[in-house]
Protein backbone atom coordinates (compact mmCIF):
# COMPACT_ATOMS: atom_id res chain seq x y z
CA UNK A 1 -32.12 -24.61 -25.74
CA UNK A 2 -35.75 -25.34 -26.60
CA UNK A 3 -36.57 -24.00 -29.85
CA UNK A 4 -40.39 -22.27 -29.65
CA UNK A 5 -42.53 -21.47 -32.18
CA UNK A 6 -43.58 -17.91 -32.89
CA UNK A 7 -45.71 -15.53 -33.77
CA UNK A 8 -45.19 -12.75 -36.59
CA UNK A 9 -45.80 -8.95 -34.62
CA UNK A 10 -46.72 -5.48 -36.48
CA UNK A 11 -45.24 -2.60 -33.87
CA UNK A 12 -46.91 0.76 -33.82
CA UNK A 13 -43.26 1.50 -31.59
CA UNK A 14 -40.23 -1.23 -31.20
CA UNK A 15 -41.18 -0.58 -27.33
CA UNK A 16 -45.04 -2.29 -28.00
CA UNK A 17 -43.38 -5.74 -28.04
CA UNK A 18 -45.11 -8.69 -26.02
CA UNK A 19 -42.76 -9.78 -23.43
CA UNK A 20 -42.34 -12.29 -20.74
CA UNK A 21 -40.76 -11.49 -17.51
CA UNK A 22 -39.83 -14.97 -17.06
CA UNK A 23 -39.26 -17.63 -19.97
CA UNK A 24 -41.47 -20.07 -18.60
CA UNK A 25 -44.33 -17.29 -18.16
CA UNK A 26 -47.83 -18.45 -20.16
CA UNK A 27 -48.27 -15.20 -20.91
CA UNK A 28 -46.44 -11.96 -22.50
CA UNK A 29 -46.70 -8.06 -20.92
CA UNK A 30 -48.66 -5.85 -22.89
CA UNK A 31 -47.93 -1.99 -22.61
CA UNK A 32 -49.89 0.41 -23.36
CA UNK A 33 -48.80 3.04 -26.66
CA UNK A 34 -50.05 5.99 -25.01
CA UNK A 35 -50.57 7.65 -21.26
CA UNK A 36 -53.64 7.92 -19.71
CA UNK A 37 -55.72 8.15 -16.54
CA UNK A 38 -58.28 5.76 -15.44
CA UNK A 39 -60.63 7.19 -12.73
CA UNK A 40 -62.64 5.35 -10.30
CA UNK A 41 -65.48 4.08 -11.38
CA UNK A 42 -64.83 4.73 -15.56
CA UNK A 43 -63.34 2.16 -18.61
CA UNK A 44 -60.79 3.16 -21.21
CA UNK A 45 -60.08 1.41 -24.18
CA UNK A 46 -56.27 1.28 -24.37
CA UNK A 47 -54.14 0.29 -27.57
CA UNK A 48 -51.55 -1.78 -27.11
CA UNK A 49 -49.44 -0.45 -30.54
CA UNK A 50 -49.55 -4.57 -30.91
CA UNK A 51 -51.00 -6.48 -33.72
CA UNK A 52 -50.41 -10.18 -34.43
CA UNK A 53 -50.81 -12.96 -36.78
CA UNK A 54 -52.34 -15.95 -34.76
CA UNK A 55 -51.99 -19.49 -36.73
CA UNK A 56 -55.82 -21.05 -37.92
CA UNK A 57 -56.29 -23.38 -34.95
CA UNK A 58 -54.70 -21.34 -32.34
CA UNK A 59 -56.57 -18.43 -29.92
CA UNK A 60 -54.87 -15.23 -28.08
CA UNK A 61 -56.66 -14.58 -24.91
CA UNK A 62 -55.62 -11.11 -23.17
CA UNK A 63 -56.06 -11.83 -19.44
CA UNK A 64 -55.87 -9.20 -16.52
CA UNK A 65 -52.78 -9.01 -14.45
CA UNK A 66 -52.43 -10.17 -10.92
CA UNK A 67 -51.16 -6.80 -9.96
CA UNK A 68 -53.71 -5.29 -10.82
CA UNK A 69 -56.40 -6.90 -9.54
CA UNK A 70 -55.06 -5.91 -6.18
CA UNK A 71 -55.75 -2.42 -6.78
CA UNK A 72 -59.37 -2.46 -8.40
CA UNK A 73 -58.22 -2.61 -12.42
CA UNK A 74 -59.84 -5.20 -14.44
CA UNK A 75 -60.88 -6.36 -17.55
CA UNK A 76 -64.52 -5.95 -17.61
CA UNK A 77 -65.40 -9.38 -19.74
CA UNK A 78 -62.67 -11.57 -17.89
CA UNK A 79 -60.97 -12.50 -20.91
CA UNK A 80 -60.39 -10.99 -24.06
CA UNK A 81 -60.34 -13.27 -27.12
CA UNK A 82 -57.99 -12.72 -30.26
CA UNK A 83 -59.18 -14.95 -33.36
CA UNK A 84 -56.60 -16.22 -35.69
CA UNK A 85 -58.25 -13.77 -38.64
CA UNK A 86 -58.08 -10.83 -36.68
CA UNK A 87 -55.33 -8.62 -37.91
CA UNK A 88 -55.86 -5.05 -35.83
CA UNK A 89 -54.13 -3.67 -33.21
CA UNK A 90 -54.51 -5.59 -29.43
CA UNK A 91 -56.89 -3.33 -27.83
CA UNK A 92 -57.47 -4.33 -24.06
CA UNK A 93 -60.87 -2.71 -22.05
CA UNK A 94 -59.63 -2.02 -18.35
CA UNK A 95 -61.99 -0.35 -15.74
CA UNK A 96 -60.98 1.02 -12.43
CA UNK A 97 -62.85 -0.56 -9.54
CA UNK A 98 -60.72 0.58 -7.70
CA UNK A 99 -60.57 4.27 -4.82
CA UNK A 100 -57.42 6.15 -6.33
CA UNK A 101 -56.70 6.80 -10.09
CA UNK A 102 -54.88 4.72 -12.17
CA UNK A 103 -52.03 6.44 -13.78
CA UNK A 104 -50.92 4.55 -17.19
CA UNK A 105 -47.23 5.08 -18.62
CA UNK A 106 -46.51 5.16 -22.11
CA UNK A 107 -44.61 2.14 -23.42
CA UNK A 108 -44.02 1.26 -19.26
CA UNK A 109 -47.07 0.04 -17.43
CA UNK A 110 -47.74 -3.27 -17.99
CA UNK A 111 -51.67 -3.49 -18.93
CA UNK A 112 -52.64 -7.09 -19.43
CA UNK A 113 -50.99 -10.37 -20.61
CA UNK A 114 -51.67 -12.20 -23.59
CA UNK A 115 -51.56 -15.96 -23.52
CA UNK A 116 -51.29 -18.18 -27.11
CA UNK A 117 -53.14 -21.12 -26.88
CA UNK A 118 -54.35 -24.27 -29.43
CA UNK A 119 -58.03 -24.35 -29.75
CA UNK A 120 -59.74 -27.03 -31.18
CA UNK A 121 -62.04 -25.83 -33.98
CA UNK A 122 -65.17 -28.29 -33.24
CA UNK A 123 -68.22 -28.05 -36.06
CA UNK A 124 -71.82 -27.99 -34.01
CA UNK A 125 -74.42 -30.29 -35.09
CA UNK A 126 -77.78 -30.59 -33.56
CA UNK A 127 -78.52 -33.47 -31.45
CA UNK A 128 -80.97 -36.02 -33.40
CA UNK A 129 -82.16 -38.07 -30.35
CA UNK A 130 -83.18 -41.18 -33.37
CA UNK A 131 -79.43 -41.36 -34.05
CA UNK A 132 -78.07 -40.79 -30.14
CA UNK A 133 -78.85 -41.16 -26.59
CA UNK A 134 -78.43 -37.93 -24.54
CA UNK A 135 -76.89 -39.87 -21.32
CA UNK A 136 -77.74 -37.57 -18.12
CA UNK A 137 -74.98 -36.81 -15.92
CA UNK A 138 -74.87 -36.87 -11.82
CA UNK A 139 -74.66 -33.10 -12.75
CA UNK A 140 -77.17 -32.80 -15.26
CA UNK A 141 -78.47 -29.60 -15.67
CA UNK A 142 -77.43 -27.65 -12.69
CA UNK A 143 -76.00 -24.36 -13.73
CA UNK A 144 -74.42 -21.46 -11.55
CA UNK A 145 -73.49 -22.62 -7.97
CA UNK A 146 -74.93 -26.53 -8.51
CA UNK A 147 -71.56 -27.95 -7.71
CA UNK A 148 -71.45 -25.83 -4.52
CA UNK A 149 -74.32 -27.15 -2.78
CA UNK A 150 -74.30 -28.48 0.51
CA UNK A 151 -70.53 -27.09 0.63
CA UNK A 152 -71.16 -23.97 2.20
């Protein structure tokens, strides 16, 4: 058996814990600690009961779940990002897009998934164009939709 790092967890409620449905899965089930009801067209901010203690050079991201994306729930911003100082409680943003309301199960409906990933912590330093070239690319500075030209 592979032997996998880890990552220390404060519960709110034993039944908070991250899990995996598979062992292979990238990311761990979040629940949510309380019931609630997300109508069309409104956002709730839901705690997950979770709160964990990321490494220094490691990110959580909290990612919407397949399943729901089916049915109109998302995370508003994508992706939500966990940084290895924060030590509060997982909160994950979800907003119905969806027609019907979204009924939310204490400690049994699966609300997001949170993924643990190594990030490289890069400093920034401006460019000084007497000390480098600034090489242009075939891209260069095409921005949203420039790869998809002429690929309609």
């Amino acid at each position: 058996m592979i032997e996998r790092p880890y990552i220390v967890v404060k519960l709110d409620n034993d039944q908070c814990m991250p899990k995996r449905a598979h062992a292979t899965d990238a990311g761990a089930d979040l629940v949510s600690q309380n019931s609630v009801a997300i109508y069309p067209g409104e956002k709730h901010l839901i705690d997950t009961g979770v709160a964990i203690k990321i490494p220094e050079g490691y990110v959580g991201l909290v990612y919407n779940r397949s399943s729901q994306g089916k049915i109109g729930i998302a995370i508003p911003h994508s992706v939500g990002v966990i940084d290895s100082d924060y030590r509060g409680n997982i909160k994950v943003l979800l907003v119905n897009n969806g027609q019907d309301p979204y009924h939310i199960e204490e400690y049994k409906t699966k609300i997001a998934q949170l993924v643990i990933t190594p990030i490289e912590l890069v400093e920034f330093k401006p460019w000084d164009p007497v000390e480098e070239s600034w090489e242009d690319t075939q891209r260069g500075t095409g921005g949203f939709g420039s790869t998809d030209k002429g690929n309609t």
